[in-house]
N, C-alpha and C. Protein backbone atom coordinates (compact mmCIF):
# COMPACT_ATOMS: atom_id res chain seq x y z
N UNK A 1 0.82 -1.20 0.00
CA UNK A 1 0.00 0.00 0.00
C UNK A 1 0.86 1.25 0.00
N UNK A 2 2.03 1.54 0.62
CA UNK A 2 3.00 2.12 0.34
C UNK A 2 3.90 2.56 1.91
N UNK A 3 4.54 3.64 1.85
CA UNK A 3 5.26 3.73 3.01
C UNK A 3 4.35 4.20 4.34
N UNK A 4 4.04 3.49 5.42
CA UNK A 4 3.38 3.62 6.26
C UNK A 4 4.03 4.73 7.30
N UNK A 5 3.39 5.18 7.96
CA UNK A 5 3.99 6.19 8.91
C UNK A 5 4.76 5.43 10.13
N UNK A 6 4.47 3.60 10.45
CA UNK A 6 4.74 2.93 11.31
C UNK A 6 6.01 2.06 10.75
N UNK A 7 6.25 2.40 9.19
CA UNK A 7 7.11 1.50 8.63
C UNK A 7 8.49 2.06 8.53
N UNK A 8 9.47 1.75 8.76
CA UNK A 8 10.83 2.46 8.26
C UNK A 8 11.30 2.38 6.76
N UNK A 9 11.91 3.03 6.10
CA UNK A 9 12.05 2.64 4.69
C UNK A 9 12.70 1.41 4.67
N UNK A 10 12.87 0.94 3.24
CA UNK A 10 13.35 -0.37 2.99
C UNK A 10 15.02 0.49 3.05
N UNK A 11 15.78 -0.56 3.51
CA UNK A 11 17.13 -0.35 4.07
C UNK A 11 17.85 -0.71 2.37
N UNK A 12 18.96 -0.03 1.89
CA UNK A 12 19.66 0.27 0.84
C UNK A 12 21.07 -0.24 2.06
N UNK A 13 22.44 -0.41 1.15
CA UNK A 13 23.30 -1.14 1.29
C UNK A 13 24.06 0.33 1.47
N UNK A 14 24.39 0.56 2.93
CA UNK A 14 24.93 1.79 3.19
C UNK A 14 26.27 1.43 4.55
N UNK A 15 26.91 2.48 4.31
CA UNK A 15 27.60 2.62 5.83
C UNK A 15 26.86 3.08 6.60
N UNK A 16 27.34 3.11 8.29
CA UNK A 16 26.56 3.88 9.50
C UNK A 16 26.99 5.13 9.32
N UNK A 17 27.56 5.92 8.07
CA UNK A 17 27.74 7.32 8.00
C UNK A 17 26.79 7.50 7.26
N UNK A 18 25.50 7.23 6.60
CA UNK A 18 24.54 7.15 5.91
C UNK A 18 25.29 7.34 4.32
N UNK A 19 25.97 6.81 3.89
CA UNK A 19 26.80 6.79 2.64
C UNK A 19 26.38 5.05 2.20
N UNK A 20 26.30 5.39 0.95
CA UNK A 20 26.35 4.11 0.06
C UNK A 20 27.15 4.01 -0.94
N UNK A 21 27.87 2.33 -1.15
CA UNK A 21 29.20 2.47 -1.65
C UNK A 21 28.88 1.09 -3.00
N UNK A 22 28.43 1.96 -4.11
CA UNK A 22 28.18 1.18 -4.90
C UNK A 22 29.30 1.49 -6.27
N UNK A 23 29.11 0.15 -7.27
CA UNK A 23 30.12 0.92 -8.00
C UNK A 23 31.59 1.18 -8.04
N UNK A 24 31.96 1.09 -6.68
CA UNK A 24 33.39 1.62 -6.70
C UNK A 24 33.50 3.25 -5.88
N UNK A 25 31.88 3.65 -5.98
CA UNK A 25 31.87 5.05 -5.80
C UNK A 25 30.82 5.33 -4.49
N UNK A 26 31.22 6.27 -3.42
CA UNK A 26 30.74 6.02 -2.79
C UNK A 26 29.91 7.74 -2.63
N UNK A 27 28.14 7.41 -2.20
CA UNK A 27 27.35 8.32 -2.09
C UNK A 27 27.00 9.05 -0.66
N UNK A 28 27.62 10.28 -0.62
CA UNK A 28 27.11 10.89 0.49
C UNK A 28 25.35 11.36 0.76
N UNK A 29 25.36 11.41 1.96
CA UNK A 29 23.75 12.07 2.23
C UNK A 29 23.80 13.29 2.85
N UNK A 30 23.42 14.20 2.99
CA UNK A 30 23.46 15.66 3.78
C UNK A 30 22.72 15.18 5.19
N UNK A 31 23.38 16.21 6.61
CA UNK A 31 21.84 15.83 6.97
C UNK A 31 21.00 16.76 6.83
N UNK A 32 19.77 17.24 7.67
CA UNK A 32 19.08 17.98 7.37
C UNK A 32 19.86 19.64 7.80
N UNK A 33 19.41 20.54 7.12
CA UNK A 33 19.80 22.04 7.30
C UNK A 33 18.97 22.31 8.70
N UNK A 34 20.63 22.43 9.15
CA UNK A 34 20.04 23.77 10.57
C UNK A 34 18.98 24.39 10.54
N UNK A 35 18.16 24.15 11.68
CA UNK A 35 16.91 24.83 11.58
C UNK A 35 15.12 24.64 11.08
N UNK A 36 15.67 23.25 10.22
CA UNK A 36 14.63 22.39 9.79
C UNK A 36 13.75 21.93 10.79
N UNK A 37 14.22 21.23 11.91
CA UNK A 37 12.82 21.15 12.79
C UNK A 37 12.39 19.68 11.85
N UNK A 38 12.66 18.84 11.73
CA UNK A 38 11.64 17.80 10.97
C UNK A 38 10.51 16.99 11.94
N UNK A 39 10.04 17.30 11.74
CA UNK A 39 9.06 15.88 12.21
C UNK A 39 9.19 14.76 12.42
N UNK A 40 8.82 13.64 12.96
CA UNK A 40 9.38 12.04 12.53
C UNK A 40 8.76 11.77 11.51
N UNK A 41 8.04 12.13 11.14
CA UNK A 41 7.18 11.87 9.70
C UNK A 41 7.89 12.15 8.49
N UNK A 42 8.37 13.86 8.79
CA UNK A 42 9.21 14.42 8.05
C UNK A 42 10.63 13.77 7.37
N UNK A 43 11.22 13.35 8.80
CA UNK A 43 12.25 12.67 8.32
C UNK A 43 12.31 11.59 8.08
N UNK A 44 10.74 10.80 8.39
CA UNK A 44 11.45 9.49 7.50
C UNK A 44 11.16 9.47 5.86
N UNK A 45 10.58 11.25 5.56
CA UNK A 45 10.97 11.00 4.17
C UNK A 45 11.82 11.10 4.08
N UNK A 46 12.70 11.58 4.59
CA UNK A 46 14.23 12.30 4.04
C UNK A 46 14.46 10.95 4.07
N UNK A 47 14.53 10.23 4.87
CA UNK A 47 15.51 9.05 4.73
C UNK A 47 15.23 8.16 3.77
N UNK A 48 13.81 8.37 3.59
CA UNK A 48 13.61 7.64 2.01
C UNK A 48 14.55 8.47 0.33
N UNK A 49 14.04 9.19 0.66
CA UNK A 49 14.71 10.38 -0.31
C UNK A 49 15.86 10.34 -0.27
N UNK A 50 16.66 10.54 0.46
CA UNK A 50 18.30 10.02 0.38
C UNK A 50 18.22 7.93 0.54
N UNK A 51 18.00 7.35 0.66
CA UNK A 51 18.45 6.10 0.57
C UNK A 51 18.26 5.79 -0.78
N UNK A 52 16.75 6.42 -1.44
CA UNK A 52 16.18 6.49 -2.78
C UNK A 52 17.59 7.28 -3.86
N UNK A 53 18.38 8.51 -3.42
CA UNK A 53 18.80 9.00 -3.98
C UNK A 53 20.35 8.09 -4.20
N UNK A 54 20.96 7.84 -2.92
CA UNK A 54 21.75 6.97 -3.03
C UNK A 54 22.15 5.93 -3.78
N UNK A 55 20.95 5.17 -3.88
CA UNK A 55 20.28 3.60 -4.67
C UNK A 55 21.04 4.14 -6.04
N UNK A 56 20.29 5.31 -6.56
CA UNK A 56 20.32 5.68 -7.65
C UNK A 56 21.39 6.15 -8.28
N UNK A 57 22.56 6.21 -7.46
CA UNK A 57 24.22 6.84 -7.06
C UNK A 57 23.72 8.20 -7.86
N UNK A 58 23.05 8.89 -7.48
CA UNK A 58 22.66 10.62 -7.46
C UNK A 58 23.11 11.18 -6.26
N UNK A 59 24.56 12.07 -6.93
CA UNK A 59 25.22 13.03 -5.55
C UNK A 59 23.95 14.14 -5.39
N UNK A 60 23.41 14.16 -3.82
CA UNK A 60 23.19 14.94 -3.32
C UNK A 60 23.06 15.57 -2.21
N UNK A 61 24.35 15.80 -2.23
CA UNK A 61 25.28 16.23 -0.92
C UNK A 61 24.88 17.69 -0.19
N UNK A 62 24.68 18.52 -1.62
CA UNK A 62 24.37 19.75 -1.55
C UNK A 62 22.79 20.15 -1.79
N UNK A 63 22.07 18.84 -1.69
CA UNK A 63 21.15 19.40 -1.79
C UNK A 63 19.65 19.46 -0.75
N UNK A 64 20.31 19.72 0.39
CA UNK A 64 19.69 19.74 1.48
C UNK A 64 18.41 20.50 1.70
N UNK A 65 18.28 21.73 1.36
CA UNK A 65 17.56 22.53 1.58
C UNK A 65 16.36 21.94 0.70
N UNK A 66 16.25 21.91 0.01
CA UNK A 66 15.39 21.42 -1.60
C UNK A 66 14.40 20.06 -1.30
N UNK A 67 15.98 19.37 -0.73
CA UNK A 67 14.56 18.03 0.03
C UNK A 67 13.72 17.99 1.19
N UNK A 68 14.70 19.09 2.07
CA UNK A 68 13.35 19.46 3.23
C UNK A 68 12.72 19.81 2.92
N UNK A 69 12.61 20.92 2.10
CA UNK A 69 10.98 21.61 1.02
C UNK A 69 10.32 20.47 0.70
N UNK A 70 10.72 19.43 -0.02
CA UNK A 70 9.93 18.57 -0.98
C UNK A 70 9.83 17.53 0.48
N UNK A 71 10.30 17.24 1.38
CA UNK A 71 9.57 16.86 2.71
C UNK A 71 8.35 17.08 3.60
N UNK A 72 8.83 18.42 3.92
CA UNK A 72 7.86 19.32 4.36
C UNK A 72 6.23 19.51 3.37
N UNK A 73 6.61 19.69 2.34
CA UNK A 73 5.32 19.61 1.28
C UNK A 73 4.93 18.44 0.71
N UNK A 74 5.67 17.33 1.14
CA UNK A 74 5.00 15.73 0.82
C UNK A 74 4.23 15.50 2.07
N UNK A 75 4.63 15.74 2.92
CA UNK A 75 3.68 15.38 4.36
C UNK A 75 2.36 15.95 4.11
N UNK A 76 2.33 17.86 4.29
CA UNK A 76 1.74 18.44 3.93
C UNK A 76 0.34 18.13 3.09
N UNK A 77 0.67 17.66 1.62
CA UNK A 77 -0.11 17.37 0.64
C UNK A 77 -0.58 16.16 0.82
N UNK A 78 0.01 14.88 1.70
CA UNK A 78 -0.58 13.90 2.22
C UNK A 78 -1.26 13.78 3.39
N UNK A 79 -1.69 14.82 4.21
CA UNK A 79 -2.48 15.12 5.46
C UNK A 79 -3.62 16.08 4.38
N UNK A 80 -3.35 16.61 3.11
CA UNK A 80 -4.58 17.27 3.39
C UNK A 80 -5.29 16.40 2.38
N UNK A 81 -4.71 15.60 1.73
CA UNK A 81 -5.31 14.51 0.60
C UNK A 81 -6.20 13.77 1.95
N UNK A 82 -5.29 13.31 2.64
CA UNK A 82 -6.16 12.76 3.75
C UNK A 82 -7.61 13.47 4.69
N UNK A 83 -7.42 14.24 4.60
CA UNK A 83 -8.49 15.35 5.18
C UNK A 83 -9.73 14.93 3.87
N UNK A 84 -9.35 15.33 3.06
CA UNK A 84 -10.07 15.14 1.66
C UNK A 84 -10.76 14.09 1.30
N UNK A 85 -10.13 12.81 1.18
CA UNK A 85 -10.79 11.59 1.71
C UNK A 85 -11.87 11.68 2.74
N UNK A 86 -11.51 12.10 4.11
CA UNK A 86 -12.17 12.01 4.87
C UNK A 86 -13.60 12.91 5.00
N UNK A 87 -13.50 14.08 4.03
CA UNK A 87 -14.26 15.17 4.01
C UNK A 87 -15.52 14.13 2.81
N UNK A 88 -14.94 13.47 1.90
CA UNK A 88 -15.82 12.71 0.86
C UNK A 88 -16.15 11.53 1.43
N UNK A 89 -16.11 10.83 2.35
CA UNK A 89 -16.65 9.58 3.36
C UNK A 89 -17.46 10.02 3.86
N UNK A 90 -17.86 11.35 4.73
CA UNK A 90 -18.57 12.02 5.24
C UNK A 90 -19.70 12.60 4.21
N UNK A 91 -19.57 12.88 3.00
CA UNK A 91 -20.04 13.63 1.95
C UNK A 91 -20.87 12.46 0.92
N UNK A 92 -20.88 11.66 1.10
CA UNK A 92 -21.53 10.20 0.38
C UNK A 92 -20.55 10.48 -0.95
N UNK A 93 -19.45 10.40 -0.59
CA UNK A 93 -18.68 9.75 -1.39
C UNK A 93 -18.31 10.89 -2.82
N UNK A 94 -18.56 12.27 -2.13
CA UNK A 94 -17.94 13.44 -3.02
C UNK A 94 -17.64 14.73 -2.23
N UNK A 95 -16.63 15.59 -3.49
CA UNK A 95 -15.87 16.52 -2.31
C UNK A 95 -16.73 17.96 -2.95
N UNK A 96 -17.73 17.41 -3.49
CA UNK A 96 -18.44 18.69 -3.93
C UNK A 96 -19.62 19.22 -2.42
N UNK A 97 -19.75 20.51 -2.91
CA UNK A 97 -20.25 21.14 -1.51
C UNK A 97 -21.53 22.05 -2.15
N UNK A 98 -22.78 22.71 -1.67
CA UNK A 98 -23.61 23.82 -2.20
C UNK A 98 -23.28 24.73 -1.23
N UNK A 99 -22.99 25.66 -2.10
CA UNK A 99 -23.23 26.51 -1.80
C UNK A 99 -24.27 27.39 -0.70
N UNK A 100 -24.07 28.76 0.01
CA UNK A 100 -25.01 29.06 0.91
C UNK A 100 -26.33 29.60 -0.50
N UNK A 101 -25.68 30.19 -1.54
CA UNK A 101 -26.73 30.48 -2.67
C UNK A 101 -27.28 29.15 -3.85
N UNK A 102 -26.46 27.66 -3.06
CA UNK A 102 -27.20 26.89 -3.70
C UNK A 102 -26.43 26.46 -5.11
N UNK A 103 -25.51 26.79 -5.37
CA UNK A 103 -24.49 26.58 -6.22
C UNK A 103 -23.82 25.34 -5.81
N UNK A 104 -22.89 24.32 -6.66
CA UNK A 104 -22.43 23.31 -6.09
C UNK A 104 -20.83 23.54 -6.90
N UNK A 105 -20.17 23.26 -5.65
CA UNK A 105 -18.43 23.60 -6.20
C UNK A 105 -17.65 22.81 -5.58
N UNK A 106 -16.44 22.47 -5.98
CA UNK A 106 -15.23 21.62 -4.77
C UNK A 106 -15.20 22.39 -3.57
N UNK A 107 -14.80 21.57 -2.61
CA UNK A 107 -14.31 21.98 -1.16
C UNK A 107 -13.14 22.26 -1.31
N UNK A 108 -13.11 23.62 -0.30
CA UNK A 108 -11.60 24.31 -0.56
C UNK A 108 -10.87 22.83 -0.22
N UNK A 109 -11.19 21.58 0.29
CA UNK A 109 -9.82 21.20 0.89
C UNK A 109 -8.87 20.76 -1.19
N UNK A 110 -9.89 20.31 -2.16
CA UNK A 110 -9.89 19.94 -3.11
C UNK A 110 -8.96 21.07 -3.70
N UNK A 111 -9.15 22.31 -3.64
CA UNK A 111 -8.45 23.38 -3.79
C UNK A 111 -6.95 23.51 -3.25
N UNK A 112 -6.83 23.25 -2.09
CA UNK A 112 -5.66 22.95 -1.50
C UNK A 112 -4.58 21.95 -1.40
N UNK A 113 -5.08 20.52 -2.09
CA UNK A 113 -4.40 19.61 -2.04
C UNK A 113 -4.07 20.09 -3.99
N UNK A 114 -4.80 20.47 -4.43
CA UNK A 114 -4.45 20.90 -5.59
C UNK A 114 -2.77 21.65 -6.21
N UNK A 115 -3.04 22.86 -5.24
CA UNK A 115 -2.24 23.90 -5.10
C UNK A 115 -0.67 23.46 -4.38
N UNK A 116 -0.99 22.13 -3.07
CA UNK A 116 0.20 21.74 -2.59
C UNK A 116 1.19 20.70 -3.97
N UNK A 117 0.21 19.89 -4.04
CA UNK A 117 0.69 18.95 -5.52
C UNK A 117 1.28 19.74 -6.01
N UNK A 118 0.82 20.75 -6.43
CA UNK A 118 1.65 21.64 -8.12
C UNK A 118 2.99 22.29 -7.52
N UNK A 119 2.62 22.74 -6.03
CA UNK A 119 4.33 23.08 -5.47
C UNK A 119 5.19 21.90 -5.18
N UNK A 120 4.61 20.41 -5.26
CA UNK A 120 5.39 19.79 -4.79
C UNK A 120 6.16 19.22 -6.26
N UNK A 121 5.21 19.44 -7.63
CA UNK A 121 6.01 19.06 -8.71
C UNK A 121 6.94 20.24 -8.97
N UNK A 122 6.88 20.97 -8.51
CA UNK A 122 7.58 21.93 -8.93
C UNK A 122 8.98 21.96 -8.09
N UNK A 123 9.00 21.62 -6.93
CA UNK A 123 10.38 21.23 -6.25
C UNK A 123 10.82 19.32 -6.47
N UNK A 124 9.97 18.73 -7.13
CA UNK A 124 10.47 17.23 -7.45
C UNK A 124 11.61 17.07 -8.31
N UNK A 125 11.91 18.03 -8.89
CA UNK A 125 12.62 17.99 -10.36
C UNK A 125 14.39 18.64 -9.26
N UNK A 126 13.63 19.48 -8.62
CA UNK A 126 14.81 19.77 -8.34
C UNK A 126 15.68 19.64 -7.19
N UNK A 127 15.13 17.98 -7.16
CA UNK A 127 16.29 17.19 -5.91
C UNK A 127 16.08 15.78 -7.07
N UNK A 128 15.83 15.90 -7.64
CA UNK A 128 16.39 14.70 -9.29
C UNK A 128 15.33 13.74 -8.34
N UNK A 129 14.12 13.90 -8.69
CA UNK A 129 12.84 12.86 -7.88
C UNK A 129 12.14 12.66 -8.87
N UNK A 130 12.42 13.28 -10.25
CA UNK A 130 11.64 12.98 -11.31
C UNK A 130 11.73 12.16 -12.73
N UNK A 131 11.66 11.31 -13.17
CA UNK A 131 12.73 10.77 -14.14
C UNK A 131 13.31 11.24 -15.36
N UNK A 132 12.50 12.25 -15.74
CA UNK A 132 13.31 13.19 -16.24
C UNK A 132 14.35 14.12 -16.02
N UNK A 133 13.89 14.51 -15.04
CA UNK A 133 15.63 15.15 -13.95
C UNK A 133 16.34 14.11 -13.62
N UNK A 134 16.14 12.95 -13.49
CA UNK A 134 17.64 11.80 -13.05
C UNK A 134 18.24 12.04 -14.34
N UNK A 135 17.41 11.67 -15.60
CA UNK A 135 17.97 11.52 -17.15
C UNK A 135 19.03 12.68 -17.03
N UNK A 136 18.50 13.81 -16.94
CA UNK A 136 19.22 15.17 -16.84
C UNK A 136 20.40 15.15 -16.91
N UNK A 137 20.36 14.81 -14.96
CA UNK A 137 21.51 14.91 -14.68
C UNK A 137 22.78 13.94 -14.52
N UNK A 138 22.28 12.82 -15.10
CA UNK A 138 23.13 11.77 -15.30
C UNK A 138 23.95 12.12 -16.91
N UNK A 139 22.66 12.65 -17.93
CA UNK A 139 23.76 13.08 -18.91
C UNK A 139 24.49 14.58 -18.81
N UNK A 140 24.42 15.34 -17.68
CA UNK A 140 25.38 16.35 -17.34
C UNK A 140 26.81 15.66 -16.33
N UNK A 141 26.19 14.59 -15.69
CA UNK A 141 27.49 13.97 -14.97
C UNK A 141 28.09 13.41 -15.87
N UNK A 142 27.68 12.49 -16.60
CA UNK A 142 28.46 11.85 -17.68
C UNK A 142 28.66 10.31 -16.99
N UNK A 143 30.22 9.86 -17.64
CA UNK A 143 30.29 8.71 -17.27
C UNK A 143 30.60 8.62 -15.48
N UNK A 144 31.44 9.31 -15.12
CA UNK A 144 32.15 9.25 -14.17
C UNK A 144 30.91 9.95 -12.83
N UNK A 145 29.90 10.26 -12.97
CA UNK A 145 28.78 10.39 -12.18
C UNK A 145 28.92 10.88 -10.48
N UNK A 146 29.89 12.00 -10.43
CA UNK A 146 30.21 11.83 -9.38
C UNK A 146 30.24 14.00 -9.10
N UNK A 147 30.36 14.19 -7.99
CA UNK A 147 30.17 15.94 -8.04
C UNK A 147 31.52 16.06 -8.30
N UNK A 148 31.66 16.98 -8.34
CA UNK A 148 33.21 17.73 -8.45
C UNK A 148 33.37 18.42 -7.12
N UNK A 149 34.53 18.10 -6.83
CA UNK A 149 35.10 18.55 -6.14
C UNK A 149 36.50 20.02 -6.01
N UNK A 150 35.67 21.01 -6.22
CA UNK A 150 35.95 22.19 -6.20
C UNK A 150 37.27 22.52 -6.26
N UNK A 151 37.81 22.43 -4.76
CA UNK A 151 39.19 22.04 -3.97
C UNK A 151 40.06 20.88 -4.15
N UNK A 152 39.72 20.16 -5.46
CA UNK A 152 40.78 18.64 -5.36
C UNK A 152 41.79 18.76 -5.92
N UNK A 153 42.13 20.12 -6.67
CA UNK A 153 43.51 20.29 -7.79
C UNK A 153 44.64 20.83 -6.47
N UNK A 154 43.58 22.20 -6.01
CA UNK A 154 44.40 22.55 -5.07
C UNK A 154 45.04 21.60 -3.73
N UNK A 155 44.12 20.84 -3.69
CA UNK A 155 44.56 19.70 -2.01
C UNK A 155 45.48 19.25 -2.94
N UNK A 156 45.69 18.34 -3.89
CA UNK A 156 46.45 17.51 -4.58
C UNK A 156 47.73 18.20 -4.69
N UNK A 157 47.80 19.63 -5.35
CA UNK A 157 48.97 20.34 -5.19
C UNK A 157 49.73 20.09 -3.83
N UNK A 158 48.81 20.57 -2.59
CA UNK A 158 49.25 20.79 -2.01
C UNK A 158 49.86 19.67 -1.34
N UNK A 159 49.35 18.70 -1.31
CA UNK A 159 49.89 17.44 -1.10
C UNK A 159 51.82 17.13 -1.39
N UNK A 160 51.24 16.97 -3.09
CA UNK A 160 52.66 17.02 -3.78
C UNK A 160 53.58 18.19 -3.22
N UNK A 161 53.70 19.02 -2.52
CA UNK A 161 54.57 19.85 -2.20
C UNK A 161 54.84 19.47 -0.85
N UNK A 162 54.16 19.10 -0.31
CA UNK A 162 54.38 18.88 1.29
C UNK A 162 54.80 17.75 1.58
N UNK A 163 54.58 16.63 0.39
CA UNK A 163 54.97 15.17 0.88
C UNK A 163 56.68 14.85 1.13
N UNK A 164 57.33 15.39 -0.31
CA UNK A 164 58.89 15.13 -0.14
C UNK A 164 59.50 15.82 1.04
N UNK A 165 58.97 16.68 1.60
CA UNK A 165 59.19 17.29 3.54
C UNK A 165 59.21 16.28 4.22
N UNK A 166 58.25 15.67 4.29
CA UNK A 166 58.19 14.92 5.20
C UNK A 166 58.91 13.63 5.30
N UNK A 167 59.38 13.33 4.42
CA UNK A 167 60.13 11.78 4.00
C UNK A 167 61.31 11.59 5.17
N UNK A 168 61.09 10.95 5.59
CA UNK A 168 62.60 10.85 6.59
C UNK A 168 64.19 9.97 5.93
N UNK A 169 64.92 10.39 6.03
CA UNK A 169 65.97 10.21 5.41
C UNK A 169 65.98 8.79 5.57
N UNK A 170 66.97 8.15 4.19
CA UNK A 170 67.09 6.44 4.35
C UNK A 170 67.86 6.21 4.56
């Protein structure tokens, strides 16, 4: 039926640093951004969402902020879908309402789960949750599928300069 609020996600082949080492290549997870506040609800999307992202060896290290949004507004849109349901069980089985002038229209909740959906496709794409954004960005990573690392020419330099220092005489 799908991920239960009582269920933990299905477990992916990770270290206890929440990294998965597939490939040869190994996937970091962010944790959540300072200040997030998650929920337990909240976070056991994240942990779906990164174990999901992992699976998929999609770096997204940096992309913390983006999946608490698309957290925060998956819960969201699934409490008020749920409301909604519950508003049409009550309603013999519709979310239409009359009006006080006798008119018949959706219930704002129909309105609202509407409006959350369309923000939540609209941040799906951009934590690669969509399969067109994985396509994306797998043909912007290329073969080697991995982030760049900004600082690796310079550490490497610096390496090579510092190593023959240290050598102790033979």
């Amino acid at each position: 039926m799908g991920l239960q609020d009582n269920e933990a996600p299905a477990k992916s082949p990770e270290t206890p640093s929440g990294r998965s080492v597939g490939g040869g290549k190994e996937i970091r997870s962010p944790p959540p951004p300072p200040g997030t506040n998650l929920t337990p609800r909240e976070r056991k999307v994240w942990d779906y969402i990164c174990a999901q992202l992992r699976e998929a060896g999609m770096p997204h290290l940096t992309a913390g902020i983006a999946i608490a949004v698309v957290c925060r507004t998956f819960i969201r849109w699934v409490n008020t879908e749920l409301e909604l349901q519950n508003f049409e069980a009550s309603n013999g089985g519709s979310y239409f309402i009359k009006t006080p002038k006798g008119y018949e229209q959706p219930h704002q909740l129909f309105y609202a789960a509407a409006a959350i959906k369309k923000e939540l496709l609209t941040w799906l794409p951009e934590s690669c949750l969509t399969l067109p954004s994985t396509v994306t960005a797998r043909a912007k990573l290329g073969d080697e599928g991995v982030q760049d690392d900004l600082f690796a020419e310079l550490f490497e330099h610096g390496l090579e300069r510092v190593a023959p220092r240290n050598r102790l005489p033979a």
